[in-house]
C-alpha atoms as a PDB file:
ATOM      1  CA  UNK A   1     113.510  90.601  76.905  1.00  0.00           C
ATOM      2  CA  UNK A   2     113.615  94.028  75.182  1.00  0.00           C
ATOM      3  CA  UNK A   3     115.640  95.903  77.807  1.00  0.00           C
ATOM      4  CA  UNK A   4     118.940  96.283  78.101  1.00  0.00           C
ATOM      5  CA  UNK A   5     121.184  96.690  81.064  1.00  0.00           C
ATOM      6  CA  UNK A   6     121.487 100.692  80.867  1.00  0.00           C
ATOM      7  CA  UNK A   7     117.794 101.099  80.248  1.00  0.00           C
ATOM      8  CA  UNK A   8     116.626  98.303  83.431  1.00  0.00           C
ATOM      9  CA  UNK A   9     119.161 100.601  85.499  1.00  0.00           C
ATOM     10  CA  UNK A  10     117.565 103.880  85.339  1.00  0.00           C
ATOM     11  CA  UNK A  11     114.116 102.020  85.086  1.00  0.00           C
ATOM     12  CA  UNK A  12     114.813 100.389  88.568  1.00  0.00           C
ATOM     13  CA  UNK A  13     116.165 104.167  90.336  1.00  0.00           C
ATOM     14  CA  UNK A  14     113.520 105.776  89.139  1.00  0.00           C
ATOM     15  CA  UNK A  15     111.079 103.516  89.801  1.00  0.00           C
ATOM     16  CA  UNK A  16     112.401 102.957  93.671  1.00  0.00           C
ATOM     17  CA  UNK A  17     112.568 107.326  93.561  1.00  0.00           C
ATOM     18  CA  UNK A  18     108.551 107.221  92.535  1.00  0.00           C
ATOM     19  CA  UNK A  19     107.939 104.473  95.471  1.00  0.00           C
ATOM     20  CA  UNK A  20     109.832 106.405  97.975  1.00  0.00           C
ATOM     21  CA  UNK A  21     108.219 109.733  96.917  1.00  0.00           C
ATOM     22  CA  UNK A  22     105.077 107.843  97.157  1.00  0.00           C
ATOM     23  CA  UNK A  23     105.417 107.313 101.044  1.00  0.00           C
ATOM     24  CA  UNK A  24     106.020 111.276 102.114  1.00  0.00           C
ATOM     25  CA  UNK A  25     103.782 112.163  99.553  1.00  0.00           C
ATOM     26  CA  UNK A  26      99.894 113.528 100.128  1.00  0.00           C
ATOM     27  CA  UNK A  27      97.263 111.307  99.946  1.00  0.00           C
ATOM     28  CA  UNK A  28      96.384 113.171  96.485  1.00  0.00           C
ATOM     29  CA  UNK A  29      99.521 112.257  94.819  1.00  0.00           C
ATOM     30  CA  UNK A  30     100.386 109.325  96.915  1.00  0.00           C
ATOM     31  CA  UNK A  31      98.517 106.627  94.364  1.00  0.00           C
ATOM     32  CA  UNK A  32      99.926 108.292  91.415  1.00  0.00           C
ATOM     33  CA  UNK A  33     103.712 108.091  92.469  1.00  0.00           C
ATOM     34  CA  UNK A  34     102.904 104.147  93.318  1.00  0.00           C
ATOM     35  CA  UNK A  35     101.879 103.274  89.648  1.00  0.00           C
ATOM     36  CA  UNK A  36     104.791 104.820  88.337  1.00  0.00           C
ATOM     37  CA  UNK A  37     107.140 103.230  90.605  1.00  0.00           C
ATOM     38  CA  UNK A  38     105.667  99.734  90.360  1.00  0.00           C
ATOM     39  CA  UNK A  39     105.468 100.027  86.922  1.00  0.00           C
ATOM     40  CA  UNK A  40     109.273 100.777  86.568  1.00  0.00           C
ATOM     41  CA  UNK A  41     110.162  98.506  88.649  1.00  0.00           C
ATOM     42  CA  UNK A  42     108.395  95.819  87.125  1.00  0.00           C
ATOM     43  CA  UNK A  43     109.517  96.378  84.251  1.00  0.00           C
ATOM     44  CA  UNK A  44     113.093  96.672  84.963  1.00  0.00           C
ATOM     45  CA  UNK A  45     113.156  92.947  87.234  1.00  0.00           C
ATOM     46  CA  UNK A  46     111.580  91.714  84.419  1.00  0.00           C
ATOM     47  CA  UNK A  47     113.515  93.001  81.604  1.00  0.00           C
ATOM     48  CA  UNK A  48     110.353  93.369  79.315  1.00  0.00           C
ATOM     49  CA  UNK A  49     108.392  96.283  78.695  1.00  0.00           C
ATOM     50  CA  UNK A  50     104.935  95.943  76.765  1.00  0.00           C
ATOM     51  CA  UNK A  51     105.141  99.786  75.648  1.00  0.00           C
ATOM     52  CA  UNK A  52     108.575  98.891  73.864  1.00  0.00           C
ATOM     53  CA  UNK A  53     107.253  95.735  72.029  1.00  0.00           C
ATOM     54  CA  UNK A  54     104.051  98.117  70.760  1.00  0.00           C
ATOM     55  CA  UNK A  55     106.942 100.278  69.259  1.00  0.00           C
ATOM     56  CA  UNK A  56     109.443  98.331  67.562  1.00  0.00           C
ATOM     57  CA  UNK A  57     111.970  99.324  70.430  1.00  0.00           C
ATOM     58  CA  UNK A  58     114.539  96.965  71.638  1.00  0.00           C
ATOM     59  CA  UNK A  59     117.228  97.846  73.930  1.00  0.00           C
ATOM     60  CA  UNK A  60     118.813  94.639  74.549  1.00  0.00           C
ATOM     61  CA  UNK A  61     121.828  93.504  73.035  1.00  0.00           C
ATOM     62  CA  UNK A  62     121.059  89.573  72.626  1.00  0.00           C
ATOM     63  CA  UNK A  63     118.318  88.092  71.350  1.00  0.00           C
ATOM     64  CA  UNK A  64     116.966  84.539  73.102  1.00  0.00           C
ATOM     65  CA  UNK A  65     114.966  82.849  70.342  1.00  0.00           C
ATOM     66  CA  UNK A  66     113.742  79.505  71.847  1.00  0.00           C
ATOM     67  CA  UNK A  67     112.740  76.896  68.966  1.00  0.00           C
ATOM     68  CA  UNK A  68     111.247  73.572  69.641  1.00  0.00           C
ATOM     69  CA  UNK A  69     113.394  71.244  68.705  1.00  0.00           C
END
């Protein structure tokens, strides 16, 4: 997990803003608006965000190392 709880908050709004924009959008835009929104909400259920781990960026406060053993 590299999101914390702030960051998975406004990830999850704007992602459910994107999905509901996507259904009284055109037909132009309408695909567009569901990536977006999928993607943040995704992301925020899932508490991990590939883009963040490419970066360095961690926004969660605990770390959950599992080690065999």
């Amino acid at each position: 997990m590299n999101l914390g709880i702030f960051d998975r908050l406004i990830r999850l709004l704007a992602g459910l803003g994107f999905v509901f924009f996507d259904y009284i959008a055109t037909s132009n835009w309408e695909i567009i608006f569901f990536i977006i929104g999928a993607w943040g909400v995704m992301t925020s259920v899932f508490g991990w965000c590939p883009f963040y781990r490419l970066m360095g960026i961690d926004t969660c406060p605990t770390n959950f190392n599992v080690t065999d053993g």
